[in-house]
PDB file of N, CA and C in Angstrom:
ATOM      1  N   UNK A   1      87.532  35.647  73.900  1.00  0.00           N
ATOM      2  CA  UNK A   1      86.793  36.843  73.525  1.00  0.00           C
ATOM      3  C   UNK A   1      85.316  36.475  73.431  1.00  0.00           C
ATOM      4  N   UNK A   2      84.131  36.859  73.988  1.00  0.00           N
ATOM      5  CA  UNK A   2      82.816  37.143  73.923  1.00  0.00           C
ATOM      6  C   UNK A   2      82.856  37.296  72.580  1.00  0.00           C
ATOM      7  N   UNK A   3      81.038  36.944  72.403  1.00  0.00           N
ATOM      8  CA  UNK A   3      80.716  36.960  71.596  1.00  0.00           C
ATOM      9  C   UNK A   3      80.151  38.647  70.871  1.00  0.00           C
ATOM     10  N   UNK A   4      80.098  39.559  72.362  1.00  0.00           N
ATOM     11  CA  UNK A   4      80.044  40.924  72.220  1.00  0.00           C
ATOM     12  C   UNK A   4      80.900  41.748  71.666  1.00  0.00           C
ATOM     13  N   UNK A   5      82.342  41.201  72.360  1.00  0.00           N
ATOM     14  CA  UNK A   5      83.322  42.229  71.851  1.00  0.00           C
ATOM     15  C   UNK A   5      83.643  41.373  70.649  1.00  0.00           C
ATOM     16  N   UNK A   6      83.835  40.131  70.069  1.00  0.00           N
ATOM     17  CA  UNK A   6      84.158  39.828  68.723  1.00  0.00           C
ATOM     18  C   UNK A   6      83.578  40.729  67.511  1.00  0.00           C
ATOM     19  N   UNK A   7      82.274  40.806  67.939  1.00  0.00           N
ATOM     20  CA  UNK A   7      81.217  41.762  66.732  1.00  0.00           C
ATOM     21  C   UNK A   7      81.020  43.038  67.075  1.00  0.00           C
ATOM     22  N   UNK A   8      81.853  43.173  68.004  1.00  0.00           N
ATOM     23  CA  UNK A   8      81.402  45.103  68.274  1.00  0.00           C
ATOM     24  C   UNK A   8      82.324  46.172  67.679  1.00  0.00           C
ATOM     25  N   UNK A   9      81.588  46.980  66.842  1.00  0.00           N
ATOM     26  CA  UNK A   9      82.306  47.955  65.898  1.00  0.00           C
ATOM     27  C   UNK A   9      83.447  48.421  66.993  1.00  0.00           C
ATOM     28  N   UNK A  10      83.349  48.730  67.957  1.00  0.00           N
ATOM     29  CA  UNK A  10      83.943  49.880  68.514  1.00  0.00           C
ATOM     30  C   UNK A  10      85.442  48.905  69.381  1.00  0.00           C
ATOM     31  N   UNK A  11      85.406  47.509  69.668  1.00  0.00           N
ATOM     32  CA  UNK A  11      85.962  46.461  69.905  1.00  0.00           C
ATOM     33  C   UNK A  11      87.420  46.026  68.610  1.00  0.00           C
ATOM     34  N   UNK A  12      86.559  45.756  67.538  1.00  0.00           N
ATOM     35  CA  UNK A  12      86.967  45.960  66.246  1.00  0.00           C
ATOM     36  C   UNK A  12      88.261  47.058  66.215  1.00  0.00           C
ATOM     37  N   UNK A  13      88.137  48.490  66.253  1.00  0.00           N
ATOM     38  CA  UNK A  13      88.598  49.371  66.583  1.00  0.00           C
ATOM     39  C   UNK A  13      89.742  49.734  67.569  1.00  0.00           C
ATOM     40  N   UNK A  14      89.393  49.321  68.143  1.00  0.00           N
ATOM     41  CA  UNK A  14      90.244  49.117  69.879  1.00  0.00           C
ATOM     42  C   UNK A  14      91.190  47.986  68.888  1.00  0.00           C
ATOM     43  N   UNK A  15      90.783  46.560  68.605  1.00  0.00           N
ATOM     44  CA  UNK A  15      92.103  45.945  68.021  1.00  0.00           C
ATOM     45  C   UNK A  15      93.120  46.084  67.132  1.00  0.00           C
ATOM     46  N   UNK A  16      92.183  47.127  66.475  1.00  0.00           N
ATOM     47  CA  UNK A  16      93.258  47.323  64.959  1.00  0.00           C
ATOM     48  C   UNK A  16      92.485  47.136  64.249  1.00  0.00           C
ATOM     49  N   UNK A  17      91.701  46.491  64.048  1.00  0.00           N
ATOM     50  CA  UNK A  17      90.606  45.944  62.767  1.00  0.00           C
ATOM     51  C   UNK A  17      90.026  46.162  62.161  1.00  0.00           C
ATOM     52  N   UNK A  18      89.865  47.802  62.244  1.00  0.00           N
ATOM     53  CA  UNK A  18      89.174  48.852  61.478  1.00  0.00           C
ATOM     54  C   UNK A  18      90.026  50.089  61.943  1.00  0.00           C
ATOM     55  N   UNK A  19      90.309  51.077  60.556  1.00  0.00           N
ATOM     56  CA  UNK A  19      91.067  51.984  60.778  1.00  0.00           C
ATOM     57  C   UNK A  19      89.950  53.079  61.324  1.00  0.00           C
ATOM     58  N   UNK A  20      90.844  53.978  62.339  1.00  0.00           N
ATOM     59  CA  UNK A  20      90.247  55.331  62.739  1.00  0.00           C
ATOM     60  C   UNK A  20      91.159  56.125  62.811  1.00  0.00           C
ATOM     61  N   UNK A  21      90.703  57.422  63.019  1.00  0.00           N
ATOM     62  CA  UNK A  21      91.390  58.594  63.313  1.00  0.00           C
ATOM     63  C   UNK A  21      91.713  58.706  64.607  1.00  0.00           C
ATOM     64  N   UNK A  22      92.886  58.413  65.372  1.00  0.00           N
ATOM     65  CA  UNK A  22      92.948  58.831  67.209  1.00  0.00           C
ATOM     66  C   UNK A  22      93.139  59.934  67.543  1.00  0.00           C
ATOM     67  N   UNK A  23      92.615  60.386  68.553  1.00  0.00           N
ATOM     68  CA  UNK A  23      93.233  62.191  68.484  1.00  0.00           C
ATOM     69  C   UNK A  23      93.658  61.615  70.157  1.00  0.00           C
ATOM     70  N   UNK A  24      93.467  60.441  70.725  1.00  0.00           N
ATOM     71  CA  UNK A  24      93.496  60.558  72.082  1.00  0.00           C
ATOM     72  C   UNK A  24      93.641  59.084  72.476  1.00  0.00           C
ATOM     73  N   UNK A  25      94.446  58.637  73.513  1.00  0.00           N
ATOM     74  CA  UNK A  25      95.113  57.300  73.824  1.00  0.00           C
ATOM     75  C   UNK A  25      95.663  57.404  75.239  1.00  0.00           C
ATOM     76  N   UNK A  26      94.417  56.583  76.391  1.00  0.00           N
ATOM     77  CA  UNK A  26      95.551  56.411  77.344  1.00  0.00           C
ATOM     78  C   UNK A  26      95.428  54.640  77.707  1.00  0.00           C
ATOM     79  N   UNK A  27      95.722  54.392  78.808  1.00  0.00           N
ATOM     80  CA  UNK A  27      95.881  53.233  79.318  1.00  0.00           C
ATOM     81  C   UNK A  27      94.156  52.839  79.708  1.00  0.00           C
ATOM     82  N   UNK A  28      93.452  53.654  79.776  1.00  0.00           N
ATOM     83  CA  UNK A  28      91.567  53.360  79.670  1.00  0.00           C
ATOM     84  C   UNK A  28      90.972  53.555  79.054  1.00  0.00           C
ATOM     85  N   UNK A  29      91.307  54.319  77.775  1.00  0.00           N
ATOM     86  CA  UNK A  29      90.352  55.116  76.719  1.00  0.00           C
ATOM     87  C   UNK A  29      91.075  55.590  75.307  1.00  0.00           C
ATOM     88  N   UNK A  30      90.034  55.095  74.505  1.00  0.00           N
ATOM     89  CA  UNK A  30      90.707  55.656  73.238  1.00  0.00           C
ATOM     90  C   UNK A  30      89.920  56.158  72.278  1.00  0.00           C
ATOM     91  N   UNK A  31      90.253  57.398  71.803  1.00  0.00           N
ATOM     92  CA  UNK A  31      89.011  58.791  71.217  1.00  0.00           C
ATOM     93  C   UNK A  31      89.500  58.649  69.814  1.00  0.00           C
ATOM     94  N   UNK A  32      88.709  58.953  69.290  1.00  0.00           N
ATOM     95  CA  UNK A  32      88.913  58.986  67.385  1.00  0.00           C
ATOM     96  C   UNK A  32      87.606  60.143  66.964  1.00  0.00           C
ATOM     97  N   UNK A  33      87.809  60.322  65.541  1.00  0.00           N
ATOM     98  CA  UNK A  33      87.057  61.452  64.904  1.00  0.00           C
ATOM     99  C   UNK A  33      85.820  60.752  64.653  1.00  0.00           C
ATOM    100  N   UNK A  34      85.099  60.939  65.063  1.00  0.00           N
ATOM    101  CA  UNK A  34      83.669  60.351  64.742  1.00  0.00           C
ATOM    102  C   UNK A  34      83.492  60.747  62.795  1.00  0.00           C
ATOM    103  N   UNK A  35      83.501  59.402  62.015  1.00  0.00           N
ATOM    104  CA  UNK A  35      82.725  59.255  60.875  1.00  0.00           C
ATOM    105  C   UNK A  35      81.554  60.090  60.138  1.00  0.00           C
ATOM    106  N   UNK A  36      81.393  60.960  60.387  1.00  0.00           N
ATOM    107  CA  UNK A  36      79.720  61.468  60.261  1.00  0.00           C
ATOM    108  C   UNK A  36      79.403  62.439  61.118  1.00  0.00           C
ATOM    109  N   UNK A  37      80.598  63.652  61.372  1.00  0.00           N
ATOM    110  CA  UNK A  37      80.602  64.566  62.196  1.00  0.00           C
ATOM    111  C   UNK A  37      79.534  65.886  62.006  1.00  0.00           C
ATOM    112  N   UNK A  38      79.028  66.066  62.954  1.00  0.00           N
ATOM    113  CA  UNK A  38      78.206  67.012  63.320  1.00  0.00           C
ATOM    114  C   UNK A  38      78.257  68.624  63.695  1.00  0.00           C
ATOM    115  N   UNK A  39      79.590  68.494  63.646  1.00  0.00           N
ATOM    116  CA  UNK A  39      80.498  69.739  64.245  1.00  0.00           C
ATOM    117  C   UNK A  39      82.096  69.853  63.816  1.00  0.00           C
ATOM    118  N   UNK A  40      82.615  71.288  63.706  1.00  0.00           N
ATOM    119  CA  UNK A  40      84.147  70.805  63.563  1.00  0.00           C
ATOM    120  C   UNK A  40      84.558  69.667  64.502  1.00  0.00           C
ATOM    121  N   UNK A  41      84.461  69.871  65.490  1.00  0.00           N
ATOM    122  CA  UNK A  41      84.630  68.752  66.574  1.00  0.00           C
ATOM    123  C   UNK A  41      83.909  67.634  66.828  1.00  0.00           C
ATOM    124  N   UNK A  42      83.802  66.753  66.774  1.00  0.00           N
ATOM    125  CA  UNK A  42      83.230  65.498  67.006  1.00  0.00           C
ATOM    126  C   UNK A  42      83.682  64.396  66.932  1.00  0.00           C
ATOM    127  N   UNK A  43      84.577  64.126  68.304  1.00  0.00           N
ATOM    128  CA  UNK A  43      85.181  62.564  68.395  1.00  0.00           C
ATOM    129  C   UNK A  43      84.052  62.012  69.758  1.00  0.00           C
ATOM    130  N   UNK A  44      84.345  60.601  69.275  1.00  0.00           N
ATOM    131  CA  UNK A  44      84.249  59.489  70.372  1.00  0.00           C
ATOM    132  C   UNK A  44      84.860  58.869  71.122  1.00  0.00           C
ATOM    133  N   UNK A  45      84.507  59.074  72.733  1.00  0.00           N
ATOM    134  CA  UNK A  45      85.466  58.486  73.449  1.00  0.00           C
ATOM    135  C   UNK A  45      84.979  57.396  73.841  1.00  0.00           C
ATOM    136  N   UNK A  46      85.893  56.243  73.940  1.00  0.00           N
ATOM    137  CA  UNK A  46      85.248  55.114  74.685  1.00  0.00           C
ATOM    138  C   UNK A  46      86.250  54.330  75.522  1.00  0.00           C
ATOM    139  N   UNK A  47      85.492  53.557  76.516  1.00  0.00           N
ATOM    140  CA  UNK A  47      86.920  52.926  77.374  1.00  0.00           C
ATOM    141  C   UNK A  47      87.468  51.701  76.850  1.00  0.00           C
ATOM    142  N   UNK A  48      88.396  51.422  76.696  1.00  0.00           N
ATOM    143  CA  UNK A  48      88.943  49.945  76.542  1.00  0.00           C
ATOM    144  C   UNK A  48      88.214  48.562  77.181  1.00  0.00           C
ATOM    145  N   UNK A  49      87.505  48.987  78.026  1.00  0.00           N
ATOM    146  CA  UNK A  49      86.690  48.052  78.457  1.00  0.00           C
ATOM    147  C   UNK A  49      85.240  47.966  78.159  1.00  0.00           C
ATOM    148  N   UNK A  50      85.033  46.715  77.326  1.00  0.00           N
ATOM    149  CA  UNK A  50      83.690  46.855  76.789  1.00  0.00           C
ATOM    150  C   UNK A  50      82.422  46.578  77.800  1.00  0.00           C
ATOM    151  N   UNK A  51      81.552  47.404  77.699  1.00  0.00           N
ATOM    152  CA  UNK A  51      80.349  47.450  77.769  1.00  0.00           C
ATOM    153  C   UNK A  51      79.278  48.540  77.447  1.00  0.00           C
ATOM    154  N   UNK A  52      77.581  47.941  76.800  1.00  0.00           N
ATOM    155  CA  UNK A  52      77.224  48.008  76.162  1.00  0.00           C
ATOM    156  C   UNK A  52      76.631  49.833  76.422  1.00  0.00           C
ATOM    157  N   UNK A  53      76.387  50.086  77.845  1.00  0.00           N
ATOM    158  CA  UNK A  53      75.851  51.569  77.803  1.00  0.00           C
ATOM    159  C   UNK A  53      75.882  51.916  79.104  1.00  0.00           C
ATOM    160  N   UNK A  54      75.555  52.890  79.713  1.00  0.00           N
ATOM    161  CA  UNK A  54      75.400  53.598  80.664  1.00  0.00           C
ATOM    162  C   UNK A  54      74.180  52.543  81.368  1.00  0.00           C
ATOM    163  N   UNK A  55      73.359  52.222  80.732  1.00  0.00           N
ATOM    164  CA  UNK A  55      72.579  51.312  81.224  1.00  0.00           C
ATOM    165  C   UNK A  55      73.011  49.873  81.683  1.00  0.00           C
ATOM    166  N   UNK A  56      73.906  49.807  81.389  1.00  0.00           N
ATOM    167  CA  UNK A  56      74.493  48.428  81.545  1.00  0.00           C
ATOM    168  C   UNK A  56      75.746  48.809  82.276  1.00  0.00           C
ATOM    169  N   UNK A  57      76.465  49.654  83.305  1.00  0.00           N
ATOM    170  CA  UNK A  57      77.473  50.323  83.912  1.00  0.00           C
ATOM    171  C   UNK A  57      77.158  49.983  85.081  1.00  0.00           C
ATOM    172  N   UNK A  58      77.924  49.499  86.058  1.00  0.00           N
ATOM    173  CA  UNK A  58      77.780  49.327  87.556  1.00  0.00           C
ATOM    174  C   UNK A  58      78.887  50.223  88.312  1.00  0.00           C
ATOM    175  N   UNK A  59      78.464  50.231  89.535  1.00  0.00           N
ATOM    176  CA  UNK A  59      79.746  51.306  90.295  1.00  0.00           C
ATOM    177  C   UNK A  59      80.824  50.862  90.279  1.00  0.00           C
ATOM    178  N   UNK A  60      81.390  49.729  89.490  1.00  0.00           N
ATOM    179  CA  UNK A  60      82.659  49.813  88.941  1.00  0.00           C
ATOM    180  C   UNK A  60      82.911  50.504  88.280  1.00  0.00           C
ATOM    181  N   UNK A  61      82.387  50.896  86.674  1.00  0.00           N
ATOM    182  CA  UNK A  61      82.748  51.339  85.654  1.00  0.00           C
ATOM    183  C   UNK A  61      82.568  52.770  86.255  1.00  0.00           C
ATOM    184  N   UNK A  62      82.359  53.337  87.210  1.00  0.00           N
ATOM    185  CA  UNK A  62      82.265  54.594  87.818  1.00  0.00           C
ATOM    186  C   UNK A  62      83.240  55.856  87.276  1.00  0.00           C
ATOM    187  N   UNK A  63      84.571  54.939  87.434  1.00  0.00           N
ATOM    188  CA  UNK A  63      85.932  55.755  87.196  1.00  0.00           C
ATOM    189  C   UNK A  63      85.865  55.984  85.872  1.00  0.00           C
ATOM    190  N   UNK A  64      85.731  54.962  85.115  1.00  0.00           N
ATOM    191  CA  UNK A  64      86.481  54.359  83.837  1.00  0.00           C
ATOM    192  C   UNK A  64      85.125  55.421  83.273  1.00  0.00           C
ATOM    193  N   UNK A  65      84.169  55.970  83.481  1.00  0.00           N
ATOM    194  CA  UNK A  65      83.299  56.349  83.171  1.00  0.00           C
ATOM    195  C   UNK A  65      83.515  58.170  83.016  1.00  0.00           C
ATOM    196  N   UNK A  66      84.139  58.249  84.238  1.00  0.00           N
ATOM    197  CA  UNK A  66      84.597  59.062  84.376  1.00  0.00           C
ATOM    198  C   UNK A  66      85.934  59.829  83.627  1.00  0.00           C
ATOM    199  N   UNK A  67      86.756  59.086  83.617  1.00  0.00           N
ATOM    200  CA  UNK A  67      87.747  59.030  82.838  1.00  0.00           C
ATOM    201  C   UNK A  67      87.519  59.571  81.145  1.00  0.00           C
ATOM    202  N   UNK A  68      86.263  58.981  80.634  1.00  0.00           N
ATOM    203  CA  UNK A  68      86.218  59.009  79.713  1.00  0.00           C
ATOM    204  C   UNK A  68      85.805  60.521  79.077  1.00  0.00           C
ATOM    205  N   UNK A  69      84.839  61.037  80.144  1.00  0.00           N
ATOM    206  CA  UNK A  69      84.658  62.917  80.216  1.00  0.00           C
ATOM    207  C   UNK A  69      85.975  63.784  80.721  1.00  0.00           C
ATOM    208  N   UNK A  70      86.743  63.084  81.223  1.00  0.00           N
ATOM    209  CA  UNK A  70      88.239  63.681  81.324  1.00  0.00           C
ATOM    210  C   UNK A  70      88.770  63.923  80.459  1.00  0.00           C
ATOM    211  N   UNK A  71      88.940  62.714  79.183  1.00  0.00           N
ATOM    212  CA  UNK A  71      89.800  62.457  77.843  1.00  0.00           C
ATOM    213  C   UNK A  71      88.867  63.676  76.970  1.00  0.00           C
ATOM    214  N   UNK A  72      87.970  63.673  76.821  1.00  0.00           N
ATOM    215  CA  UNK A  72      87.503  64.735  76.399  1.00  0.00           C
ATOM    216  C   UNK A  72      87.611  66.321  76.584  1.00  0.00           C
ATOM    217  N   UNK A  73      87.251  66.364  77.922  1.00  0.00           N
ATOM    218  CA  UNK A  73      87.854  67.874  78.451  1.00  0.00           C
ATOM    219  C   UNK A  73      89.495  68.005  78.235  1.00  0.00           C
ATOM    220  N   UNK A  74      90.381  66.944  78.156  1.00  0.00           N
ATOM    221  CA  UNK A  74      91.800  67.459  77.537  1.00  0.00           C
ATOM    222  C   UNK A  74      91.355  67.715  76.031  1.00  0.00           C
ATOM    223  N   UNK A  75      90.525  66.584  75.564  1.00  0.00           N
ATOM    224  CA  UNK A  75      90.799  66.972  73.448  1.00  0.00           C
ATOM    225  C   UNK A  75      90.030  68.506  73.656  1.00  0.00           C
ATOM    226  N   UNK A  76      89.313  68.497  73.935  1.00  0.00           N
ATOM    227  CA  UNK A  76      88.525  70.325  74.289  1.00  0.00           C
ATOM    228  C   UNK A  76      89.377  71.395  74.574  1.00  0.00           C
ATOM    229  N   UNK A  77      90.345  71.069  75.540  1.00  0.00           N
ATOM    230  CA  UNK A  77      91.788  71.955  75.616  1.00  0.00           C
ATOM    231  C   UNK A  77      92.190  72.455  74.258  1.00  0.00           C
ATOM    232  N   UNK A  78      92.750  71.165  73.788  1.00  0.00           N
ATOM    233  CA  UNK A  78      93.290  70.802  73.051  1.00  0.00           C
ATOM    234  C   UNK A  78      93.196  71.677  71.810  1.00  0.00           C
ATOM    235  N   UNK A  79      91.734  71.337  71.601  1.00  0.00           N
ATOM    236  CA  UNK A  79      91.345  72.012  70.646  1.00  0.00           C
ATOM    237  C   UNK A  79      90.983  73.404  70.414  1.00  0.00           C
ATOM    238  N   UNK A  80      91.326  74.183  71.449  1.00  0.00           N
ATOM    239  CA  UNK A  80      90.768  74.803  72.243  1.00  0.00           C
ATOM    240  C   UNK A  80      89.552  75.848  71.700  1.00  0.00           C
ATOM    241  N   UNK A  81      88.157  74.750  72.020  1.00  0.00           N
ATOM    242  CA  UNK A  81      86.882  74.556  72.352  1.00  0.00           C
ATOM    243  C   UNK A  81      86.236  75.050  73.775  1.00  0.00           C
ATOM    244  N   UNK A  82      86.955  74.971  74.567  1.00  0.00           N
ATOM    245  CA  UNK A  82      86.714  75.145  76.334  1.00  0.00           C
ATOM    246  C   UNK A  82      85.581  76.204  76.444  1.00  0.00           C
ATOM    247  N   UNK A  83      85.273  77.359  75.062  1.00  0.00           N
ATOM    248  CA  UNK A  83      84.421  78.102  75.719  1.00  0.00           C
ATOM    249  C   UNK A  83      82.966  77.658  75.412  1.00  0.00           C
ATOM    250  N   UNK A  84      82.972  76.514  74.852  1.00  0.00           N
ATOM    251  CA  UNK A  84      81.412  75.742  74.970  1.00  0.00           C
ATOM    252  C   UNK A  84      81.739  74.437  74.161  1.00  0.00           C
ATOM    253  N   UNK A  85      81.486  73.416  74.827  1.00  0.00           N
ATOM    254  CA  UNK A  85      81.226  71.645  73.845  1.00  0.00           C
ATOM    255  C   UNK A  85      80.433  70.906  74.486  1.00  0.00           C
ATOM    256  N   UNK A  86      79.931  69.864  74.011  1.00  0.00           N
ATOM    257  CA  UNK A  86      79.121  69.254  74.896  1.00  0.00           C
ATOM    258  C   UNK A  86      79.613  67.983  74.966  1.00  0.00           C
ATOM    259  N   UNK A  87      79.491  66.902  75.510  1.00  0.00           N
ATOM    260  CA  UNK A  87      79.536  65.595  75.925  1.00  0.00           C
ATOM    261  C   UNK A  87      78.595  64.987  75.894  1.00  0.00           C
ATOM    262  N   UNK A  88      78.250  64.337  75.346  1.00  0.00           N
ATOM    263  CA  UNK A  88      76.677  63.205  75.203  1.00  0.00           C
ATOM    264  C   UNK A  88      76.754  62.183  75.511  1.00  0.00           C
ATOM    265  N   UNK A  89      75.837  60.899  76.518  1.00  0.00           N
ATOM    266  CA  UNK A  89      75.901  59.924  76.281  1.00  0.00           C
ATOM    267  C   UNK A  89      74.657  59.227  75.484  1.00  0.00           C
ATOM    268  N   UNK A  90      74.671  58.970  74.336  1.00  0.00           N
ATOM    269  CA  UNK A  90      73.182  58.226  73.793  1.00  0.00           C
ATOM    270  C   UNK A  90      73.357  57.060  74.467  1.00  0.00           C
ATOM    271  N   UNK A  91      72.220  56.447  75.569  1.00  0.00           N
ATOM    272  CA  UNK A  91      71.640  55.326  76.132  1.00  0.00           C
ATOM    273  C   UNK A  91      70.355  54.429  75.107  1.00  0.00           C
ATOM    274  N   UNK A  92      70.459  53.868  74.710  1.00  0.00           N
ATOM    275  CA  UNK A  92      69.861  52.789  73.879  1.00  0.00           C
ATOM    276  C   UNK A  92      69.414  53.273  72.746  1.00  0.00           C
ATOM    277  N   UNK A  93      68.486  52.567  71.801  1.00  0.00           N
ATOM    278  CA  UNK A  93      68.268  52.593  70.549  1.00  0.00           C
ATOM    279  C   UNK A  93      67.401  53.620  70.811  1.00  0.00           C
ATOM    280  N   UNK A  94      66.391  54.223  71.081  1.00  0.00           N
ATOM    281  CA  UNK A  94      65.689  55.152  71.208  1.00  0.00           C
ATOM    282  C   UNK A  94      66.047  56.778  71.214  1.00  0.00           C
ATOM    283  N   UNK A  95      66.927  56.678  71.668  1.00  0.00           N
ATOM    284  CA  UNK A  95      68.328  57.804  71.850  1.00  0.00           C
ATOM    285  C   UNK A  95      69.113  57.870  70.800  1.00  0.00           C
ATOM    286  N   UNK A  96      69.293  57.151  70.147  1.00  0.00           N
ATOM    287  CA  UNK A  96      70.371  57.579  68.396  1.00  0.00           C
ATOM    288  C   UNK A  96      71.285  56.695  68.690  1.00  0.00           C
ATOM    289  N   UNK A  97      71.451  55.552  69.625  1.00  0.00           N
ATOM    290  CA  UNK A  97      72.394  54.613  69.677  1.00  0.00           C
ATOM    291  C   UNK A  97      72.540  53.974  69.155  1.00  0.00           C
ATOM    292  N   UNK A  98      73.586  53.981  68.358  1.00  0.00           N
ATOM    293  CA  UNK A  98      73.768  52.872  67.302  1.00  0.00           C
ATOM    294  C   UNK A  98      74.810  51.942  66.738  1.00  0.00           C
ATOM    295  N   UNK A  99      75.895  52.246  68.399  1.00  0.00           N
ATOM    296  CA  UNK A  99      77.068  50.950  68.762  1.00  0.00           C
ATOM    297  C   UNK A  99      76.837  50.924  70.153  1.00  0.00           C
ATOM    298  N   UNK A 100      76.552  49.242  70.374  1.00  0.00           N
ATOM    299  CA  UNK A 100      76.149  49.506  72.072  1.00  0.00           C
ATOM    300  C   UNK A 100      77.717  49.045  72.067  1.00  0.00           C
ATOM    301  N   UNK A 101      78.283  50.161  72.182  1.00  0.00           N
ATOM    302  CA  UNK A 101      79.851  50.414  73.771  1.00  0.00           C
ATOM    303  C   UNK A 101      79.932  51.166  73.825  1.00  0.00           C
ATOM    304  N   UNK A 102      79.710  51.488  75.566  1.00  0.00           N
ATOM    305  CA  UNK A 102      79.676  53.014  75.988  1.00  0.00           C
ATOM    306  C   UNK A 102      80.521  53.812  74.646  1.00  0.00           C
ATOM    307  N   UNK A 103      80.068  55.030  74.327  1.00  0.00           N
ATOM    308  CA  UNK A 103      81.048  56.378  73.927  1.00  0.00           C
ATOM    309  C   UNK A 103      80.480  57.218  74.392  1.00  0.00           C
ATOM    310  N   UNK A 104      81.385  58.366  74.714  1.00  0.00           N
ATOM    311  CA  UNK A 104      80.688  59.568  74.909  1.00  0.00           C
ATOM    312  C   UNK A 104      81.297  60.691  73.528  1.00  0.00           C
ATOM    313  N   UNK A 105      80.703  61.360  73.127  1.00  0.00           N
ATOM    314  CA  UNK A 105      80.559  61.861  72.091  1.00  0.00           C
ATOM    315  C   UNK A 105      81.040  63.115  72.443  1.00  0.00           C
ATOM    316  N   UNK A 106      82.219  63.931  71.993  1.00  0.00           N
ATOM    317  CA  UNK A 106      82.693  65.507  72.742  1.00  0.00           C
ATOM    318  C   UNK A 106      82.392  66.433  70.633  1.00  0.00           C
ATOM    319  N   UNK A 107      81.228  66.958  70.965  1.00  0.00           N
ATOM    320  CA  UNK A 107      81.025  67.914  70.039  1.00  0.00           C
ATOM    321  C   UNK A 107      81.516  69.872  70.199  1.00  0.00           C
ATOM    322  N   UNK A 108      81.826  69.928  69.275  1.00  0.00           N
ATOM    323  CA  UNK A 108      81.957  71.399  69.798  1.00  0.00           C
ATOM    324  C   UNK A 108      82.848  72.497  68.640  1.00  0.00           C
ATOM    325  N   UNK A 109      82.775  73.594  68.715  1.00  0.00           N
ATOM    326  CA  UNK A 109      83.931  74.281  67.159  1.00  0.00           C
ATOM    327  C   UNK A 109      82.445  74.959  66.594  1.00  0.00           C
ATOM    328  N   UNK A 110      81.787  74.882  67.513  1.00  0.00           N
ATOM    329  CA  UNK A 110      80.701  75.865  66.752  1.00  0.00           C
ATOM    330  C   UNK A 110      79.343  76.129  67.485  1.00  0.00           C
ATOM    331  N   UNK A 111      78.572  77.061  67.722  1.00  0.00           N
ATOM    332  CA  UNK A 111      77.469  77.185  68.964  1.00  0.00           C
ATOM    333  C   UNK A 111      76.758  76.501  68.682  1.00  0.00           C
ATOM    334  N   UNK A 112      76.446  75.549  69.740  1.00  0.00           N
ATOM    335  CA  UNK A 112      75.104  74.951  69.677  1.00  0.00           C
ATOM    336  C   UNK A 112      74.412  75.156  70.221  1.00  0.00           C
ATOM    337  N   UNK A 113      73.033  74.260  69.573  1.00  0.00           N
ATOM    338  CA  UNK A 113      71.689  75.038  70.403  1.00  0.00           C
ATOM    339  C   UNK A 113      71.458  74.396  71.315  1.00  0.00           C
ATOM    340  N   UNK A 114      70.161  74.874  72.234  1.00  0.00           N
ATOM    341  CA  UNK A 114      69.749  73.944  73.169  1.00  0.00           C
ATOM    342  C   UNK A 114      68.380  73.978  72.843  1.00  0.00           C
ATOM    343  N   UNK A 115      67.144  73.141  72.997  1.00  0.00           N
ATOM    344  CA  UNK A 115      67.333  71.633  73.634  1.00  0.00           C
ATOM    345  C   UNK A 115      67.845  71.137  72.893  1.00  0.00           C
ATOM    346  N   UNK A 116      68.523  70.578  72.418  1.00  0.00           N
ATOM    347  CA  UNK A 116      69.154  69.535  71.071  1.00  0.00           C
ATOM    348  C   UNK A 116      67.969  68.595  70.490  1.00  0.00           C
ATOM    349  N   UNK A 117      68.347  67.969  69.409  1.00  0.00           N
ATOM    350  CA  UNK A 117      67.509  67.617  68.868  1.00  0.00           C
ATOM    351  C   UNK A 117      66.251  66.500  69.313  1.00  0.00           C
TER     352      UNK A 117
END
C-alpha cells in the first residue's frame, strides 16, 4: 500500500476503517452520505481506485470516471431527484477540495441556484 492510499480519508473508508453511510456499492465505486450535507441529498461517489483528482486522471480513468456519474444518476433515481441535482467535481485546494480522491459529489432534494457559490 502507498503511502497515499495508507493516509487517505476516503482509502480509509473503502477499507473499513472509518465508518460511513453507503447508499451505493459496485465492483468500481462506492457512494456514502456526505458528513456535512448541503442538501437533503448529498453523497459522495468515489472509485475504488485511488487517485488524487481529475487533475491527476489519465484516459484510463476515463471509464471509471465515468462510472462514477452513472452511480449517481442511479442514487438520483433512486431518490427520485431526476427533476434537478447536480454532480460536482472540486479539482484542487482552491476549489473546496479537501480529500484529494477523486469524488464526485451528487447534491440535490431541493432547488438550487446557479452560479453556485
Amino acid at each position: 500500500m502507498s503511502d497515499a492510499t495508507s493516509s487517505c480519508l476516503f482509502c480509509r473508508i473503502l477499507r473499513g476503517e472509518i465508518p460511513s453511510r453507503k447508499v451505493y456499492e459496485d465492483d468500481y465505486v462506492y457512494a456514502f452520505e456526505d458528513i456535512d450535507p448541503k442538501a437533503p441529498t448529498h453523497v459522495l461517489v468515489i472509485p475504488k481506485k485511488h487517485f488524487s483528482g481529475l487533475n491527476h486522471a489519465t484516459g484510463q480513468d476515463a471509464e471509471l470516471i465515468g462510472r462514477c456519474h452513472l452511480a449517481a444518476a442511479e442514487i438520483a433515481r433512486q431518490r427520485d431527484i431526476e427533476k434537478g441535482y447536480r454532480t460536482v467535481l472540486n479539482v484542487g485546494p482552491e476549489s473546496g477540495q479537501s480529500v484529494f480522491h477523486l469524488h464526485v459529489h451528487l447534491i440535490g432534494g431541493r432547488k438550487l441556484a446557479w452560479p453556485p457559490g
